[in-house]
N, C-alpha and C. Protein backbone atom coordinates (compact mmCIF):
# COMPACT_ATOMS: atom_id res chain seq x y z
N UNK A 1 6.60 -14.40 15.63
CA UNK A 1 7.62 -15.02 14.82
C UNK A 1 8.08 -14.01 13.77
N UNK A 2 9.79 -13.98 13.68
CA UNK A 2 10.08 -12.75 12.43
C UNK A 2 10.40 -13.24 11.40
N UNK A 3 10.22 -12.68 10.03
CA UNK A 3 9.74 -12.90 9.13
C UNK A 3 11.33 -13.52 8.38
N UNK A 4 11.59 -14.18 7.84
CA UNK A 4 13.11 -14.68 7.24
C UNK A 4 13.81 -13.25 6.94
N UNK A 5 15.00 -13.20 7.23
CA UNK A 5 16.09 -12.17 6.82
C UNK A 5 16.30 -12.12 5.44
N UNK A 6 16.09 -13.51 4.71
CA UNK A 6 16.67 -13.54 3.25
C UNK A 6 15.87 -13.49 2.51
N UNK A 7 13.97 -13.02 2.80
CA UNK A 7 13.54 -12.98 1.77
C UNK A 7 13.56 -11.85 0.97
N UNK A 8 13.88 -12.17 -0.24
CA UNK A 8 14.31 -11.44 -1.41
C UNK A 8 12.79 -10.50 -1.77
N UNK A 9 13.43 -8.95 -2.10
CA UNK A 9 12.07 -8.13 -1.98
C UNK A 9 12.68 -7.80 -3.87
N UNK A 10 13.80 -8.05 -4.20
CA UNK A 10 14.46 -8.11 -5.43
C UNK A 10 13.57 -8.04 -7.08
N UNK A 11 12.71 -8.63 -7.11
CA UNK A 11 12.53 -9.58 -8.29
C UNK A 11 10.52 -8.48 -8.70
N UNK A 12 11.47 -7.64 -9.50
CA UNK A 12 9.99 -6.13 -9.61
C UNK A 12 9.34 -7.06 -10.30
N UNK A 13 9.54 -8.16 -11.22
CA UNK A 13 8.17 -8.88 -11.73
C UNK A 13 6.82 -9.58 -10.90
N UNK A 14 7.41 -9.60 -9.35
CA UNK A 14 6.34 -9.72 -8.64
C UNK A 14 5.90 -8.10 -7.86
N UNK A 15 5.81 -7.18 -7.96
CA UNK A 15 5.52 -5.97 -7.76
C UNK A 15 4.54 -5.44 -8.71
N UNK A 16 3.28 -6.30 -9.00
CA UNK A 16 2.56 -5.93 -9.98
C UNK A 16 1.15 -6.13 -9.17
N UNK A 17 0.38 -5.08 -9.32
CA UNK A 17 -0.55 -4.95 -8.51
C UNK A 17 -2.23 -5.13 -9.66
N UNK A 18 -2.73 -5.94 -9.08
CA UNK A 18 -4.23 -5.67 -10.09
C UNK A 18 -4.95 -4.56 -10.16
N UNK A 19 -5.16 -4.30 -11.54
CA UNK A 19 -6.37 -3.24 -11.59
C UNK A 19 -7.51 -3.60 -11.39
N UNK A 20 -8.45 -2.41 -11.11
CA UNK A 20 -9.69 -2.89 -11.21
C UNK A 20 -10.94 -4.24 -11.46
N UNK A 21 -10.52 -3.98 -13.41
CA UNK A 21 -11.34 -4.96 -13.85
C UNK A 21 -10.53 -6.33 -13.70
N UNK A 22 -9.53 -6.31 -13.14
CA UNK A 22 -8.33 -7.57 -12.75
C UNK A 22 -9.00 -8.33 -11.30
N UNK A 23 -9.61 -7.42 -10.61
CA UNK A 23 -10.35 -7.68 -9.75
C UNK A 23 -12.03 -8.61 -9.74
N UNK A 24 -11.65 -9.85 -8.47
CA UNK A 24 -13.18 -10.42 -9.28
C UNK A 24 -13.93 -9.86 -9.39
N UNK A 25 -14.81 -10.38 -10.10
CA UNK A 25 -16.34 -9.73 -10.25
C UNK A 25 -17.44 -10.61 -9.32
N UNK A 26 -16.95 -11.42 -8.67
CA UNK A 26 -17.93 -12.09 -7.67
C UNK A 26 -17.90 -11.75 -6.01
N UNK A 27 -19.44 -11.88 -5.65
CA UNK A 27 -18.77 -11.96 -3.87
C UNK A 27 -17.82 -12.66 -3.32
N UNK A 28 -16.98 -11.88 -2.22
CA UNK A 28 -16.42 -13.05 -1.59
C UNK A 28 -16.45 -13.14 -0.40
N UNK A 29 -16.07 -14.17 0.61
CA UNK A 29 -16.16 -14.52 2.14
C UNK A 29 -14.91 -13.58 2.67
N UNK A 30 -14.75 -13.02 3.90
CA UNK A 30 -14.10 -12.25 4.50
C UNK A 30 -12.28 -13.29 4.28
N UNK A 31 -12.41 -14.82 4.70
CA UNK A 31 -11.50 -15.67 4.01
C UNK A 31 -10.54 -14.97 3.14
N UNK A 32 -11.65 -15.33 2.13
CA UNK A 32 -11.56 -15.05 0.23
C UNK A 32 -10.73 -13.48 0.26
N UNK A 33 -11.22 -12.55 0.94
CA UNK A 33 -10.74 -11.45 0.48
C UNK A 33 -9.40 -11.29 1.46
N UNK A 34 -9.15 -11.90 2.29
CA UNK A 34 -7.60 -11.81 3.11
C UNK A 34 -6.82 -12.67 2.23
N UNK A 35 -6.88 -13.95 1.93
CA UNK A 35 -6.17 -14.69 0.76
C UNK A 35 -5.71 -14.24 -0.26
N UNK A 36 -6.43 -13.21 -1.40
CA UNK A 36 -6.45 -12.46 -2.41
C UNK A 36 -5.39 -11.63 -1.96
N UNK A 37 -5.73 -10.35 -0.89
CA UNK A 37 -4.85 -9.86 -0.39
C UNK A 37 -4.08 -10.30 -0.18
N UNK A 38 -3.71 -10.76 0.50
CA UNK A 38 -2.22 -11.56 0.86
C UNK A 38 -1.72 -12.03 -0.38
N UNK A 39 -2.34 -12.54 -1.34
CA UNK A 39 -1.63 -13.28 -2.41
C UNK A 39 -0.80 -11.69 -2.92
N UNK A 40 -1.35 -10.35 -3.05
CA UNK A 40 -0.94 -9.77 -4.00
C UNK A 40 0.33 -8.92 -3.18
N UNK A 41 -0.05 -8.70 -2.02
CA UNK A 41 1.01 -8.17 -1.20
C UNK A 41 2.09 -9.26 -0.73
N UNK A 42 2.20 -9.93 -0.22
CA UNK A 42 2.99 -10.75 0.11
C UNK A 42 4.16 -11.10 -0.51
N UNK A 43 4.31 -11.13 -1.79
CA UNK A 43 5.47 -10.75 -2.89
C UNK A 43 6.20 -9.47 -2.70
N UNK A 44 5.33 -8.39 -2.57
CA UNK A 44 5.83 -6.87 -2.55
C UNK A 44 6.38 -6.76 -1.11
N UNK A 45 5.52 -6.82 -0.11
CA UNK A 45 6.10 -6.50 1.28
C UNK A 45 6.45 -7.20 2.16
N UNK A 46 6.26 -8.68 1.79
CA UNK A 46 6.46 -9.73 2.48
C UNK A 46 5.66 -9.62 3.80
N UNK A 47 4.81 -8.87 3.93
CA UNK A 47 3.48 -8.68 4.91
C UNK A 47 2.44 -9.23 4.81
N UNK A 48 1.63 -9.91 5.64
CA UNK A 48 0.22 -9.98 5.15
C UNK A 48 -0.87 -9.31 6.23
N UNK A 49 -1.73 -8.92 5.80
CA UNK A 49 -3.32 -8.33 6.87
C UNK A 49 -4.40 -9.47 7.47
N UNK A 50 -4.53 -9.85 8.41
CA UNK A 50 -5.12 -10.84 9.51
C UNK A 50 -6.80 -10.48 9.65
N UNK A 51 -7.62 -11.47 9.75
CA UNK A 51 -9.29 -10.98 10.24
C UNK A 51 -9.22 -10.07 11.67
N UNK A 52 -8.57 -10.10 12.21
CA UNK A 52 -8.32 -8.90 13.43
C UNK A 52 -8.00 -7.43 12.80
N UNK A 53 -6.94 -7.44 11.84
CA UNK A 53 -6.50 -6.16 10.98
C UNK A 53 -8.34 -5.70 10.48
N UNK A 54 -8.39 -6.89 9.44
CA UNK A 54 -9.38 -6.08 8.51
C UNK A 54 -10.50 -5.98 9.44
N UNK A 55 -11.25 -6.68 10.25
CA UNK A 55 -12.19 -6.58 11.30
C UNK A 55 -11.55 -5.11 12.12
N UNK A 56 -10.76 -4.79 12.61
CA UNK A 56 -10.61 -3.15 13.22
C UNK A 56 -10.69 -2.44 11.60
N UNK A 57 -10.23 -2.52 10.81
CA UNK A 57 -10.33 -1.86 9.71
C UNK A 57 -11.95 -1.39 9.41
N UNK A 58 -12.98 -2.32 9.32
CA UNK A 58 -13.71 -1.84 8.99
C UNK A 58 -14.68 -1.31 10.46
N UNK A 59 -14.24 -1.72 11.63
CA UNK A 59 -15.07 -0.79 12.78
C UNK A 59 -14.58 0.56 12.84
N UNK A 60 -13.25 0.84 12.59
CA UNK A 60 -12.69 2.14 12.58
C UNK A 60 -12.92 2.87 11.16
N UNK A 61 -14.05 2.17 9.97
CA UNK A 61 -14.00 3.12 8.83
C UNK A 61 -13.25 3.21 8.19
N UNK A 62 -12.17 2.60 8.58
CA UNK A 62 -11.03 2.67 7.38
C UNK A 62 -11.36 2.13 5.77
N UNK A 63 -11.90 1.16 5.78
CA UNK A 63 -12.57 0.44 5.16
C UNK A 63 -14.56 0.61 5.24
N UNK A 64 -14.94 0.19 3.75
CA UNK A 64 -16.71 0.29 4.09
C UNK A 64 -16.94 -1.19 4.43
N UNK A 65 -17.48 -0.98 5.57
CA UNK A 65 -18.06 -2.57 5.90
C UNK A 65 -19.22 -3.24 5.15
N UNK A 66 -18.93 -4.71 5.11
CA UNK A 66 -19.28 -5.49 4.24
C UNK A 66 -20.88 -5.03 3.69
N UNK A 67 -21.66 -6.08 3.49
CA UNK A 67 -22.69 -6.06 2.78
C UNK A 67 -23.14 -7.32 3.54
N UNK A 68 -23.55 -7.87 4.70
CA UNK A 68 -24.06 -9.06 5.00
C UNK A 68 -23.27 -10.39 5.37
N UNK A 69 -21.55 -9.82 5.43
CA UNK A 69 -20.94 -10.33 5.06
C UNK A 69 -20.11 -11.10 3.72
N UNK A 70 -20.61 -10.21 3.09
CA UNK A 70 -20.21 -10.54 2.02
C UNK A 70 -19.39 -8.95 0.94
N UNK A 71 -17.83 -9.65 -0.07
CA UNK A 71 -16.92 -8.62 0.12
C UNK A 71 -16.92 -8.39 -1.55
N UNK A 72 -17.18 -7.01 -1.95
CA UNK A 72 -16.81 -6.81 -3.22
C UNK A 72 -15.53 -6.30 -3.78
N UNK A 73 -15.51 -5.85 -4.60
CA UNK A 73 -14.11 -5.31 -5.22
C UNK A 73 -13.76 -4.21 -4.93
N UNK A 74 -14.49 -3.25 -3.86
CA UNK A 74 -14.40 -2.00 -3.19
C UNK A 74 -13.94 -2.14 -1.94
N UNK A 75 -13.95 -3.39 -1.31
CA UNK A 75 -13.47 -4.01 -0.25
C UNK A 75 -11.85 -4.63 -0.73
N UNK A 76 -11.83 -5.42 -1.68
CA UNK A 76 -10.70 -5.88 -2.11
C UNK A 76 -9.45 -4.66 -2.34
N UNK A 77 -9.89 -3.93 -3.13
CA UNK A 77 -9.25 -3.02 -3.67
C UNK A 77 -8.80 -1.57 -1.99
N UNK A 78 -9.35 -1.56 -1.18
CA UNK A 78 -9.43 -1.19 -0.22
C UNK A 78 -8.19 -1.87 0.62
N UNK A 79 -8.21 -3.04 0.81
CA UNK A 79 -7.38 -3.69 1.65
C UNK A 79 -6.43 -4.06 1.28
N UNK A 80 -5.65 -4.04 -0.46
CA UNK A 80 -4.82 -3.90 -1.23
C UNK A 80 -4.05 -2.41 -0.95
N UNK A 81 -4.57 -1.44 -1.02
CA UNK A 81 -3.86 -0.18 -0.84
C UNK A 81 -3.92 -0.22 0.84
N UNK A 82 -4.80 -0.59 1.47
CA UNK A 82 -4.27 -0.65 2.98
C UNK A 82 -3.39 -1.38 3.41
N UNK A 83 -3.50 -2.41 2.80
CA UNK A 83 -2.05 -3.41 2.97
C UNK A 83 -0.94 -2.68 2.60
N UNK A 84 -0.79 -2.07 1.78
CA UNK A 84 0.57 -1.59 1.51
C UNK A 84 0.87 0.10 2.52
N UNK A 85 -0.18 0.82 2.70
CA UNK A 85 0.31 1.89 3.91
C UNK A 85 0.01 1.65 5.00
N UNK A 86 -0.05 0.50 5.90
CA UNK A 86 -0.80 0.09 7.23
C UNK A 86 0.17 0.68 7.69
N UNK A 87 1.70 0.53 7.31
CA UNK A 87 2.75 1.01 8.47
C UNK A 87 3.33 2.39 8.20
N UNK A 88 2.40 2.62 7.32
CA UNK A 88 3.14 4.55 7.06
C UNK A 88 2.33 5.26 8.01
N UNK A 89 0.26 4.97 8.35
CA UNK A 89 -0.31 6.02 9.19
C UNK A 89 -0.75 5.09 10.20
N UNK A 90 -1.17 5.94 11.34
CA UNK A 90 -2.24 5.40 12.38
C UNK A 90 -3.28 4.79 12.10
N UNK A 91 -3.93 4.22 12.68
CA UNK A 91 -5.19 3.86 12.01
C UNK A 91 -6.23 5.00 11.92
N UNK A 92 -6.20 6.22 12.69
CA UNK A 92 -7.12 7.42 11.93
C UNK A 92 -6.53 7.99 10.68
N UNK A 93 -5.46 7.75 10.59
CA UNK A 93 -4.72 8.30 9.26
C UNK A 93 -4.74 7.90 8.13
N UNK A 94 -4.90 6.38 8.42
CA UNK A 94 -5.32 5.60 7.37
C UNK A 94 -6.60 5.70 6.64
N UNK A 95 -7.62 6.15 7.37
CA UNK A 95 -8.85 6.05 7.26
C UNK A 95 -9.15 7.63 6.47
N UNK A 96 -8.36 8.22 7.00
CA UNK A 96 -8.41 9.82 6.09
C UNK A 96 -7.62 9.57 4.74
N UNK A 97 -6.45 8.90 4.70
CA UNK A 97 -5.77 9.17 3.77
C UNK A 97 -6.42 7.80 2.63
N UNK A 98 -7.15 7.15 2.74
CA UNK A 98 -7.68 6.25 2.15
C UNK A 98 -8.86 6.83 1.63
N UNK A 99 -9.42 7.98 2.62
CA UNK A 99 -10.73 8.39 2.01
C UNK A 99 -9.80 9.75 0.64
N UNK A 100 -9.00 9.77 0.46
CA UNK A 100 -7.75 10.60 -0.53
C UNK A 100 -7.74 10.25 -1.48
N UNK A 101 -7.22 8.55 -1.10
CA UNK A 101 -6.88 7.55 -2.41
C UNK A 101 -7.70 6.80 -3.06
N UNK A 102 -8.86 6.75 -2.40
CA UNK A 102 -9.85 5.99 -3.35
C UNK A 102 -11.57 7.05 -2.96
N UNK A 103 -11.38 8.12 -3.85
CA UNK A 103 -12.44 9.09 -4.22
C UNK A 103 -13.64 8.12 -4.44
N UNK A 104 -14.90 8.94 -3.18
CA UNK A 104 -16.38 8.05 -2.85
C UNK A 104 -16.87 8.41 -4.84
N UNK A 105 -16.66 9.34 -5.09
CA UNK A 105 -17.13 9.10 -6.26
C UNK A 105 -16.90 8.67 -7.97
N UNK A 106 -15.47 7.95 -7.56
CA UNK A 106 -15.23 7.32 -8.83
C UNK A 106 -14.41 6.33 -7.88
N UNK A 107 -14.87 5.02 -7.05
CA UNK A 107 -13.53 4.60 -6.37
C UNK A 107 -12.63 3.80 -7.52
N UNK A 108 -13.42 3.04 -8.71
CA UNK A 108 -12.57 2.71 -10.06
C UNK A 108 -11.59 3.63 -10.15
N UNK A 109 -11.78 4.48 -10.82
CA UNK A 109 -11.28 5.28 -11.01
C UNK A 109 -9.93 5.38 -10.43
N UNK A 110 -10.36 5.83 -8.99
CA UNK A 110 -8.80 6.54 -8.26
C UNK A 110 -7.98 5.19 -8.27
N UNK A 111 -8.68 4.23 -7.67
CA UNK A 111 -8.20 2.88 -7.72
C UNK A 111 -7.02 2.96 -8.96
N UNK A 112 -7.75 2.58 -9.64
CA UNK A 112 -6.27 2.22 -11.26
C UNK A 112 -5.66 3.29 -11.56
N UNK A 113 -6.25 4.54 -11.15
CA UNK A 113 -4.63 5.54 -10.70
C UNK A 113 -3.99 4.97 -10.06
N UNK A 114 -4.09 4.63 -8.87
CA UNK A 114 -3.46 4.28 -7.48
C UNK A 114 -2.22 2.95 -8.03
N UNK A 115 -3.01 2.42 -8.52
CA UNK A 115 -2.57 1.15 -8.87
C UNK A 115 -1.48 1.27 -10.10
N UNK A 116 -1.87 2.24 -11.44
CA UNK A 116 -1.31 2.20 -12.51
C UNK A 116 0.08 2.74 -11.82
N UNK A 117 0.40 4.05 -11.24
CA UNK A 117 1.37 4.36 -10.83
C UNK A 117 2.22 3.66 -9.94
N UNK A 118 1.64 2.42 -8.57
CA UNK A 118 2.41 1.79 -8.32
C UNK A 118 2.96 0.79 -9.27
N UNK A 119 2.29 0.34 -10.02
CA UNK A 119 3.15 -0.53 -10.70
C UNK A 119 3.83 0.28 -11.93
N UNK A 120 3.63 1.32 -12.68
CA UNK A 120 4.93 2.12 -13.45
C UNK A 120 6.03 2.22 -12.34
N UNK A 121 6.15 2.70 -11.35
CA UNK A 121 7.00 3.00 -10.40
C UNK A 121 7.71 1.99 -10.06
N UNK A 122 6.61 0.60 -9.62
CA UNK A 122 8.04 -0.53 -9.19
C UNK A 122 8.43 -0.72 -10.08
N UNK A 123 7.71 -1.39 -11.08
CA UNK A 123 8.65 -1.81 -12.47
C UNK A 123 9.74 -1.11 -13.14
N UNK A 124 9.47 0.26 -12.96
CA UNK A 124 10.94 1.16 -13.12
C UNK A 124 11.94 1.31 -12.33
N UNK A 125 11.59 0.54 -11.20
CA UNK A 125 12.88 0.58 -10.30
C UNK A 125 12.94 2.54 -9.68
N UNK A 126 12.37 3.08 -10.12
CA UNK A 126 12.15 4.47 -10.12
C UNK A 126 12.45 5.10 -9.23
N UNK A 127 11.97 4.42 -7.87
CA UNK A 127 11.48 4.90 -6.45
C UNK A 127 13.12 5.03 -5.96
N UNK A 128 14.28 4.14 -6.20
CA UNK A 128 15.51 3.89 -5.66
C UNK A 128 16.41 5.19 -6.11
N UNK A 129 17.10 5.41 -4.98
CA UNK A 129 17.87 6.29 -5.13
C UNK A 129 17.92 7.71 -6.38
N UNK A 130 16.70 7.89 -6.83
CA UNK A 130 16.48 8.76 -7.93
C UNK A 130 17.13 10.32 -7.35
N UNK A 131 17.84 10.36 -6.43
CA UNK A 131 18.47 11.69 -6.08
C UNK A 131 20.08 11.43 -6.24
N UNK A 132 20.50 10.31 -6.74
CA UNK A 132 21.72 10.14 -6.98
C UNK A 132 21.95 9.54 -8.26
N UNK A 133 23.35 10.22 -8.46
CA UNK A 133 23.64 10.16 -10.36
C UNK A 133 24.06 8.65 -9.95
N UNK A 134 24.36 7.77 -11.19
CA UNK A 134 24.23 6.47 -11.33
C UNK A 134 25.79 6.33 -11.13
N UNK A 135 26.92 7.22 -11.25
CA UNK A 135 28.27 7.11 -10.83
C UNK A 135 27.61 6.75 -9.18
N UNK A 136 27.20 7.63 -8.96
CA UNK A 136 27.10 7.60 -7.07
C UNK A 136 26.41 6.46 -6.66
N UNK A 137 25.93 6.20 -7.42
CA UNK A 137 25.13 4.37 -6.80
C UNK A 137 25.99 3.61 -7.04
N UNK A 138 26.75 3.25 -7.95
CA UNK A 138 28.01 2.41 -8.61
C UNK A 138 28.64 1.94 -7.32
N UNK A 139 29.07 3.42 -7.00
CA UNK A 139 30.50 3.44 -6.20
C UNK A 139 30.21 2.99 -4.50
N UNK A 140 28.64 3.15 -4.32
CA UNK A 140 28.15 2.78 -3.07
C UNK A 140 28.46 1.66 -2.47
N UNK A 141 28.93 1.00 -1.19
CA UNK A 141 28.82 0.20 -0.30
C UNK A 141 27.33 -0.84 0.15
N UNK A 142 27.42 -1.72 0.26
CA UNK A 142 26.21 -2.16 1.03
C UNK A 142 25.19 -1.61 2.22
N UNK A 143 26.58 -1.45 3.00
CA UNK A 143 26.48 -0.59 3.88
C UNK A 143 25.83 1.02 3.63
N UNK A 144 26.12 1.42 2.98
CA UNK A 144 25.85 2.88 2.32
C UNK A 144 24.12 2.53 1.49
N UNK A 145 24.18 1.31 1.30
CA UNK A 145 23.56 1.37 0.38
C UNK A 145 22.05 1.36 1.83
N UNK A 146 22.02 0.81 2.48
CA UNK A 146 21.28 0.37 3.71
C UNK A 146 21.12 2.02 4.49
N UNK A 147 21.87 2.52 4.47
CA UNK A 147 21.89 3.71 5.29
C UNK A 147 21.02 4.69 4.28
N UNK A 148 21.65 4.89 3.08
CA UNK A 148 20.65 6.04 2.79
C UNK A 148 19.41 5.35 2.16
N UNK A 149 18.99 3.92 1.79
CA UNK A 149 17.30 3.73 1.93
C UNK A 149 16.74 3.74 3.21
N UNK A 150 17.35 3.44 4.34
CA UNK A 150 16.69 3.76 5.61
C UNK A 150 16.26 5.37 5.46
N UNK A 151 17.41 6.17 5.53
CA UNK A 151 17.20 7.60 5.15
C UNK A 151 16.11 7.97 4.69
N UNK A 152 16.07 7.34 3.24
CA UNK A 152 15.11 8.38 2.41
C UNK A 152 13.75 7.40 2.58
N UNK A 153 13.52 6.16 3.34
CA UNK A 153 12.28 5.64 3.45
C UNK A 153 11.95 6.64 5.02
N UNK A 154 13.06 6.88 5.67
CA UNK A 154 11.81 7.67 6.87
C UNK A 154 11.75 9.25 6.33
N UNK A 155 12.41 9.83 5.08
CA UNK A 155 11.99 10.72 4.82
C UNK A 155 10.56 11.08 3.74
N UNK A 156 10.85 9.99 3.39
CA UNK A 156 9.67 9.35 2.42
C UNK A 156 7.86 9.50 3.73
N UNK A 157 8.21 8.60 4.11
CA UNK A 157 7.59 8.63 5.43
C UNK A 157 7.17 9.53 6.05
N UNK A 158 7.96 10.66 6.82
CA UNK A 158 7.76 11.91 7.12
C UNK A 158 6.77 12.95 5.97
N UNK A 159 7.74 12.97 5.19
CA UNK A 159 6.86 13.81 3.66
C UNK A 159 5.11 13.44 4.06
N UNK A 160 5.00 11.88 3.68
CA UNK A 160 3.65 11.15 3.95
C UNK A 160 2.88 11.69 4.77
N UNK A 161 3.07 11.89 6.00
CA UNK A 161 2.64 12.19 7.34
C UNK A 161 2.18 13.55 7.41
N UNK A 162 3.16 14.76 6.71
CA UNK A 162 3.51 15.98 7.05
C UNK A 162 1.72 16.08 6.12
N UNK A 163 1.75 15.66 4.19
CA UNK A 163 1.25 16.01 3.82
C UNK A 163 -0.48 15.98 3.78
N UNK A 164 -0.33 14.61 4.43
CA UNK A 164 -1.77 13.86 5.04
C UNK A 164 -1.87 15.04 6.57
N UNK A 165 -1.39 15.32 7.33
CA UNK A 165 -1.88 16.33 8.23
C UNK A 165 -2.75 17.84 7.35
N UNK A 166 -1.61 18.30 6.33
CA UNK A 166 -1.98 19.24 5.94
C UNK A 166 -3.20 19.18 5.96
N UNK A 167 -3.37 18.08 4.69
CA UNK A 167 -4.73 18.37 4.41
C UNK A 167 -5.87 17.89 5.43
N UNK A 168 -5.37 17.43 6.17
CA UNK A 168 -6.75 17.67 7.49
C UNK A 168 -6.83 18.55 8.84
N UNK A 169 -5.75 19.53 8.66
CA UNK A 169 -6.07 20.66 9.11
C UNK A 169 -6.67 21.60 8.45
N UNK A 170 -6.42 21.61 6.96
CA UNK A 170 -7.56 22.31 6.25
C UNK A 170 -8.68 22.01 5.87
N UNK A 171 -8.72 20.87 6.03
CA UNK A 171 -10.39 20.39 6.39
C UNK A 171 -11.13 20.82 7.53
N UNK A 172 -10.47 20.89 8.62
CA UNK A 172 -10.75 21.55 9.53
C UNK A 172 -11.37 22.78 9.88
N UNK A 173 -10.61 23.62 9.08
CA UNK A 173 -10.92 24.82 9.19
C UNK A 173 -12.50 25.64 8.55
């Protein structure tokens, strides 16, 4: 089933992502932590991640698997930033570029980087057309306007891809 045409991705006051200590502090059921997720993405991408997603997620490492079944805020916070690049890498890509974004030894840490900058960024509207003077957005078409975010999201995209290889060919080596 596809997802409504008219839902509005518009409204940056829902583009606010939790930090860390925003995150519970209790266990939760595999449930609990797709709900959460979904609650926080689902505004932003109008996507949500399924027990099939996060279940391959954590057999492929993308994610650290549970504790007994049971999910902490390293899990939460995990499937929050995977929710939002599931459709930029592969699922080995994900799993490298995740081991990038949330450093084994401060994952706090990288986390509310990760996080502080997406939300300075949506809330500034920032990410949009920042290669064109504000005459040139004015004067844009709908049409125009559709063509060059397609543009610069698969160049956006590409960049992503190119730079996540780099660095695992030099890991490689």
């Amino acid at each position: 089933m596809s997802k409504p045409l008219n839902q509005s991705f518009e409204n940056n006051n829902l583009m606010i992502l939790p930090h860390w200590s925003d995150l519970p502090g209790f266990d939760l059921h595999l449930d609990q932590l797709i709900e959460l997720t979904n609650g926080y993405l689902r505004p932003i991408t109008g996507d949500t991640v399924t027990k099939t997603m996060m279940h391959n997620y954590f057999k492929a490492d993308v994610l650290v698997a549970p504790d007994k079944k049971s999910y902490h805020k390293i899990h939460l916070a995990g499937a929050i930033i995977v929710g939002l690049i599931k459709n930029i890498f592969s699922l080995e890509e994900l799993r490298v570029a995740l081991q990038y974004i949330i450093d084994n030894e401060s994952p706090q840490k990288s986390y509310d980087h990760f996080i502080t900058l997406f939300n300075r960024e949506a809330a500034n509207d920032s990410f949009k057309h920042f290669r064109l003077a504000e005459q040139q957005q004015q004067a844009m078409s709908a049409a125009e306007v559709i063509r060059y975010d397609a543009l610069e999201a698969f160049l956006f995209w590409l960049s992503a891809k190119k730079a996540l290889h780099r660095v695992i060919d030099a890991n490689q080596q």
